[in-house]
Protein backbone atom coordinates (compact mmCIF):
# COMPACT_ATOMS: atom_id res chain seq x y z
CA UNK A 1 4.51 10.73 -4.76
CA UNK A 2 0.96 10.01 -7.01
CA UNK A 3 0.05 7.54 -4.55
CA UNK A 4 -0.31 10.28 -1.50
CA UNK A 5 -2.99 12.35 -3.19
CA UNK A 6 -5.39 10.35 -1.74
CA UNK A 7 -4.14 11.36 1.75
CA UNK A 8 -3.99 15.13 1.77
CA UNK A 9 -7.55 15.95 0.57
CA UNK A 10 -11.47 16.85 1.76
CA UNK A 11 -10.29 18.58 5.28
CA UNK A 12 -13.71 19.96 6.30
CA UNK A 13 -16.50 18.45 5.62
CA UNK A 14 -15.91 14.79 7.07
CA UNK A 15 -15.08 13.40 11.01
CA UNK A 16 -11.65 13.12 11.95
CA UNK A 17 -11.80 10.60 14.62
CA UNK A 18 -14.13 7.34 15.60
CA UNK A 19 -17.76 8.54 15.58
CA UNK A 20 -19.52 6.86 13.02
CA UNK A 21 -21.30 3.59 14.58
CA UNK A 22 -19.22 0.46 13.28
CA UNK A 23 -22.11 -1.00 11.50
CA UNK A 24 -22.41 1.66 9.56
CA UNK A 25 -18.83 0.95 8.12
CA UNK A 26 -18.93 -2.64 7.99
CA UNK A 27 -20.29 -2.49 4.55
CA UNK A 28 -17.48 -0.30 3.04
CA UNK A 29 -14.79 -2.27 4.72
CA UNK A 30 -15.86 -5.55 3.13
CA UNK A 31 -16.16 -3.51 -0.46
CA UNK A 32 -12.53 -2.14 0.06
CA UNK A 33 -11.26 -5.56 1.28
CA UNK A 34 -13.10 -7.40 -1.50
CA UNK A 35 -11.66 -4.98 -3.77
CA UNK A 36 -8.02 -4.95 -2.58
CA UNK A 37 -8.21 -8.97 -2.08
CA UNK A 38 -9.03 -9.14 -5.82
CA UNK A 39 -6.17 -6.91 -7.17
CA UNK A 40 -3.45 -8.65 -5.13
CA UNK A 41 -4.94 -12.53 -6.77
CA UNK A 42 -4.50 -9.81 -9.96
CA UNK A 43 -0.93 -8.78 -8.73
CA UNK A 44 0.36 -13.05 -8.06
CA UNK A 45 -0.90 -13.46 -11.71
CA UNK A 46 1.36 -10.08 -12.65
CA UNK A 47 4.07 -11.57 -11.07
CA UNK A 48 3.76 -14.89 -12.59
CA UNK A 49 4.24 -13.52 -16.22
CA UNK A 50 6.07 -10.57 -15.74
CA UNK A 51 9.16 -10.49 -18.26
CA UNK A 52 12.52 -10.09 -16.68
CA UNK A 53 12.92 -6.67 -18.12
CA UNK A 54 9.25 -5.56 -16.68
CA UNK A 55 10.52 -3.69 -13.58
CA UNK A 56 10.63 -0.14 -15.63
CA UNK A 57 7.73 -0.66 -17.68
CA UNK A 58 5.64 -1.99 -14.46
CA UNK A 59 6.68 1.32 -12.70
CA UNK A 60 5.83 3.75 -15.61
CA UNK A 61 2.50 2.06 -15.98
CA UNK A 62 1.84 1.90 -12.54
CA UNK A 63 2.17 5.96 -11.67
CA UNK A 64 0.34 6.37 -15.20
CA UNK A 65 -2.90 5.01 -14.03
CA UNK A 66 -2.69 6.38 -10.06
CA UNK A 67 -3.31 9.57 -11.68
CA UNK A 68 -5.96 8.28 -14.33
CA UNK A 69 -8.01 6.72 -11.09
CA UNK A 70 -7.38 10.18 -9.88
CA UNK A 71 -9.11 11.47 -12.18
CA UNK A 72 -11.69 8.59 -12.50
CA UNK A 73 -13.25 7.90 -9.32
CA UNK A 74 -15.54 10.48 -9.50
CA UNK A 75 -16.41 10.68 -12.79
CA UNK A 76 -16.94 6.82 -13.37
CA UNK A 77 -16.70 4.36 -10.38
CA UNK A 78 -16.60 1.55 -13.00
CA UNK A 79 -13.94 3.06 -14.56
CA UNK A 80 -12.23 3.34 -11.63
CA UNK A 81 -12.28 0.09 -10.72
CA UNK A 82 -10.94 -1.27 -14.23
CA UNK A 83 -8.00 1.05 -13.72
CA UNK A 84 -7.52 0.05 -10.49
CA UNK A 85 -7.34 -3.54 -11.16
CA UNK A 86 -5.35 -2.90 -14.47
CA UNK A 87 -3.15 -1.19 -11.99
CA UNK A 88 -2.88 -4.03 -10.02
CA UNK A 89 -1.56 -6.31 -12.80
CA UNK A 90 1.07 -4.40 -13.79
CA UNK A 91 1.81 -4.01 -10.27
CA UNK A 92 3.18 -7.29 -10.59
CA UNK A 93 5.34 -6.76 -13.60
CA UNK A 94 6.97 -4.13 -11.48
CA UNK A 95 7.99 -6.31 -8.70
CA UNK A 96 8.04 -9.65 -9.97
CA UNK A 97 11.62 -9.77 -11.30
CA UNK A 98 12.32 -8.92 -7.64
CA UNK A 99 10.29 -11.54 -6.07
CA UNK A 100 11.30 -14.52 -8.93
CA UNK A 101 14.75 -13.13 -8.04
CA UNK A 102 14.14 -14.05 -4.18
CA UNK A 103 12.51 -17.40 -5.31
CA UNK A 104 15.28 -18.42 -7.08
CA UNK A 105 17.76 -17.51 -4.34
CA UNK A 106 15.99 -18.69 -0.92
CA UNK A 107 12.87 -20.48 -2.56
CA UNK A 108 9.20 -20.12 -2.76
CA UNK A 109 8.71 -20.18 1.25
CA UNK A 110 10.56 -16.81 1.94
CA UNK A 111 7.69 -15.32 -0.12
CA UNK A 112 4.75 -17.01 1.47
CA UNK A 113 6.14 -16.35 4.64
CA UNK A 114 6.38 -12.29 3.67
CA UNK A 115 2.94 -12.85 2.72
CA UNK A 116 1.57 -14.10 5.39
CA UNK A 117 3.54 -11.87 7.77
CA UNK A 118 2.62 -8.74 5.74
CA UNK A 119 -1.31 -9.95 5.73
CA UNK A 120 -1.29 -10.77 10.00
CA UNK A 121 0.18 -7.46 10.29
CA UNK A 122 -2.62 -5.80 8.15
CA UNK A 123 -5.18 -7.55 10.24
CA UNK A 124 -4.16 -6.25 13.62
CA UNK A 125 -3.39 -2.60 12.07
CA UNK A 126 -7.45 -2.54 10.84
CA UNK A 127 -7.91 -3.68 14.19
CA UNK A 128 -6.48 -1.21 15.82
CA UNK A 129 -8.09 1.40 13.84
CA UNK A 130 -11.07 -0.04 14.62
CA UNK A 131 -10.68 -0.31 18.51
CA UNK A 132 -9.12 3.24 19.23
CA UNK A 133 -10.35 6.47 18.62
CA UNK A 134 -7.66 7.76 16.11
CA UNK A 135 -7.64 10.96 14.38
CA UNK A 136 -6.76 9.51 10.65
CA UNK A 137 -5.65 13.30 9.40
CA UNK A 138 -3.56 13.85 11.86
CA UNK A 139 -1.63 10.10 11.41
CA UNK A 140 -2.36 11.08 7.65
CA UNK A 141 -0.41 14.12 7.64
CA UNK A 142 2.19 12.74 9.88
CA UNK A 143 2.78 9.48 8.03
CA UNK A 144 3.09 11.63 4.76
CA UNK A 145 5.76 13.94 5.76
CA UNK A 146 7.74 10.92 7.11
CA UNK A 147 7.18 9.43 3.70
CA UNK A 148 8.54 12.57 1.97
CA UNK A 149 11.59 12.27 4.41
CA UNK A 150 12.30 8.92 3.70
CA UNK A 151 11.87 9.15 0.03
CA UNK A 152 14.39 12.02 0.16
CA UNK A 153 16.64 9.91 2.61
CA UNK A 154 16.36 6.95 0.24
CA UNK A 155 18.06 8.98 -2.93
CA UNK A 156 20.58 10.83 -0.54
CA UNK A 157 21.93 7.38 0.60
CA UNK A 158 22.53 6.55 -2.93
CA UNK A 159 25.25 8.68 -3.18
CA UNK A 160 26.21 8.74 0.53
CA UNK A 161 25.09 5.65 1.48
CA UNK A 162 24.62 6.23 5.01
CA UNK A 163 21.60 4.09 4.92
CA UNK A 164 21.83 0.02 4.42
CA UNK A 165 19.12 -1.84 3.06
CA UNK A 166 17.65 -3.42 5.84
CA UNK A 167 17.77 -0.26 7.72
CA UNK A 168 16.23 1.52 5.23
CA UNK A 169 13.23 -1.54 5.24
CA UNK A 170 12.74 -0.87 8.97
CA UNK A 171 12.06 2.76 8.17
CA UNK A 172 9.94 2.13 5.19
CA UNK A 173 7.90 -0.63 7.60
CA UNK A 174 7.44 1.99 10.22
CA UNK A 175 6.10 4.42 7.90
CA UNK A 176 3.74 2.45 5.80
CA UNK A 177 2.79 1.07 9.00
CA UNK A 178 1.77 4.28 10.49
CA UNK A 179 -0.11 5.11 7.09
CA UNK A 180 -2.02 1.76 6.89
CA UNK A 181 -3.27 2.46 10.36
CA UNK A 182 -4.45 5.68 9.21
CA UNK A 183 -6.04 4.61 6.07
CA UNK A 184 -8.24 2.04 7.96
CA UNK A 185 -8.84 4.72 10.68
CA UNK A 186 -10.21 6.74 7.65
CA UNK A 187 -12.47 3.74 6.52
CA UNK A 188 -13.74 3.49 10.03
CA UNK A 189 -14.81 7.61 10.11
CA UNK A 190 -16.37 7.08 6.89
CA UNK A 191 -14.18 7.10 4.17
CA UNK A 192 -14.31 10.86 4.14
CA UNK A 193 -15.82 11.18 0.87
CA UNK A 194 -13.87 8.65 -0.95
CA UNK A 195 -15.03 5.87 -2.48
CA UNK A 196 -14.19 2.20 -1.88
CA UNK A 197 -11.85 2.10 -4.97
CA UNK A 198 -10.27 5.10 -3.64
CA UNK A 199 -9.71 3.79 -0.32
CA UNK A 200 -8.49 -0.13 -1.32
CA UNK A 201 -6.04 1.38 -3.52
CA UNK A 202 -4.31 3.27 0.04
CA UNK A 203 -4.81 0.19 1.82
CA UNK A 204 -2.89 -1.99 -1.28
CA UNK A 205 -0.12 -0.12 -1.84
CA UNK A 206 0.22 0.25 1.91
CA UNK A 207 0.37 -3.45 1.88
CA UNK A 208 2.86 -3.59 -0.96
CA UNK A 209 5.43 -1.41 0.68
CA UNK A 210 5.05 -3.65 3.67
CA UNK A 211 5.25 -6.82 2.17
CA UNK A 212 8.66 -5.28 -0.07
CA UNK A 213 10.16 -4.11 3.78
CA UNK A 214 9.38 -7.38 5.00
CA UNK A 215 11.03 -9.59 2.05
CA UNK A 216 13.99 -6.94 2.15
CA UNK A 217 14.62 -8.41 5.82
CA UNK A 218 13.88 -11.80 5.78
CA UNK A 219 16.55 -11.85 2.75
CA UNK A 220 18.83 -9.51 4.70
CA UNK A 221 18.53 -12.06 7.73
CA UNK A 222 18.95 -15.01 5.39
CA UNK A 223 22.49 -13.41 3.48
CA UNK A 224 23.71 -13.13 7.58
């Protein structure tokens, strides 16, 4: 998928594990959380005036502009960030007919309760990163094969169906979680030569994919 180019990239000229001094960090991790903060107020506003029919469009437009940042975020950091937070918008249109969907079936609170879930679990994950030494290529290269699997497992079950839905969320939760881990690992080494719109837009679609896992099995648990 578009959004793992930023994961397989720039293997030798950057540290692998923990040896950067955390101050020297603590500036880039408040840029990429400033940034990714921003694009998911961007995303509740996508959500809120997403059509019912946006789900295709969203998802077109969406894997359109990974690649354009791509392409961008070395050229024109500015530009970068525009497409980033364009991206972020029609993020929104993607999933919101999901997420009004849930509203209208369990309410507004299975949402916020996702939410909240999805952004507690993102804190301790950026803590952990931060506390361990952890060798971000090697979870990197790890969490994208297992992506690869499950992607490939995902359109298998559709015509075997050998995977259920919440079964399939567990496996998508234990994946992005491994990645998210990773991609704040990578923050705290450096960035490895990325820049901060290049690293908040691992860390938010890590945090989509978690937040979609999570509201898959609250529902699931719900429907029981």
């Amino acid at each position: 998928m578009a959004m793992n180019d930023y994961r397989m990239n720039s293997y030798n000229s950057y540290p692998t594990t923990i040896d950067v001094p955390r101050e020297e960090t603590t500036s880039l991790l408040a840029k990429v959380l400033g940034i990714t903060s921003l694009g998911f107020f961007i995303t509740a506003v996508g959500v809120a005036t997403s059509p019912p029919w946006g789900t295709l469009p969203g998802l077109i437009i969406v894997l359109g502009l990974v690649f354009a940042i791509s392409f961008a975020r070395k050229a024109s950091p500015a530009l970068a960030l525009g497409l980033f937070l364009t991206l972020t918008y029609f993020m929104g249109w993607e999933i919101g007919p999901l997420i009004q969907r849930y509203i209208r079936t369990f309410g507004t609170g299975m949402v916020f309760n996702a939410a909240a879930t999805t952004g507690a679990g993102m804190a301790v994950m950026g803590c952990v990163a931060y506390l361990f030494n952890i060798n971000y290529r090697r979870i990197a290269g790890i969490g994208f094969a297992a992506l690869l699997l499950l992607i490939i497992a995902g359109i298998a079950s559709m015509f075997f169906h050998f995977l259920t839905p919440d079964t399939y969320s567990w496996l998508t939760l234990g994946v992005f979680t491994l990645l998210t881990v990773g991609d704040f690992a990578r923050i705290r080494a450096g960035g490895d030569g990325r820049s901060a719109v290049s690293l908040s837009l691992s860390i938010y679609l890590d945090a989509i994919n978690i937040f979609l896992a999570v509201l898959q099995l609250m529902g699931g648990r719900r429907r029981n």
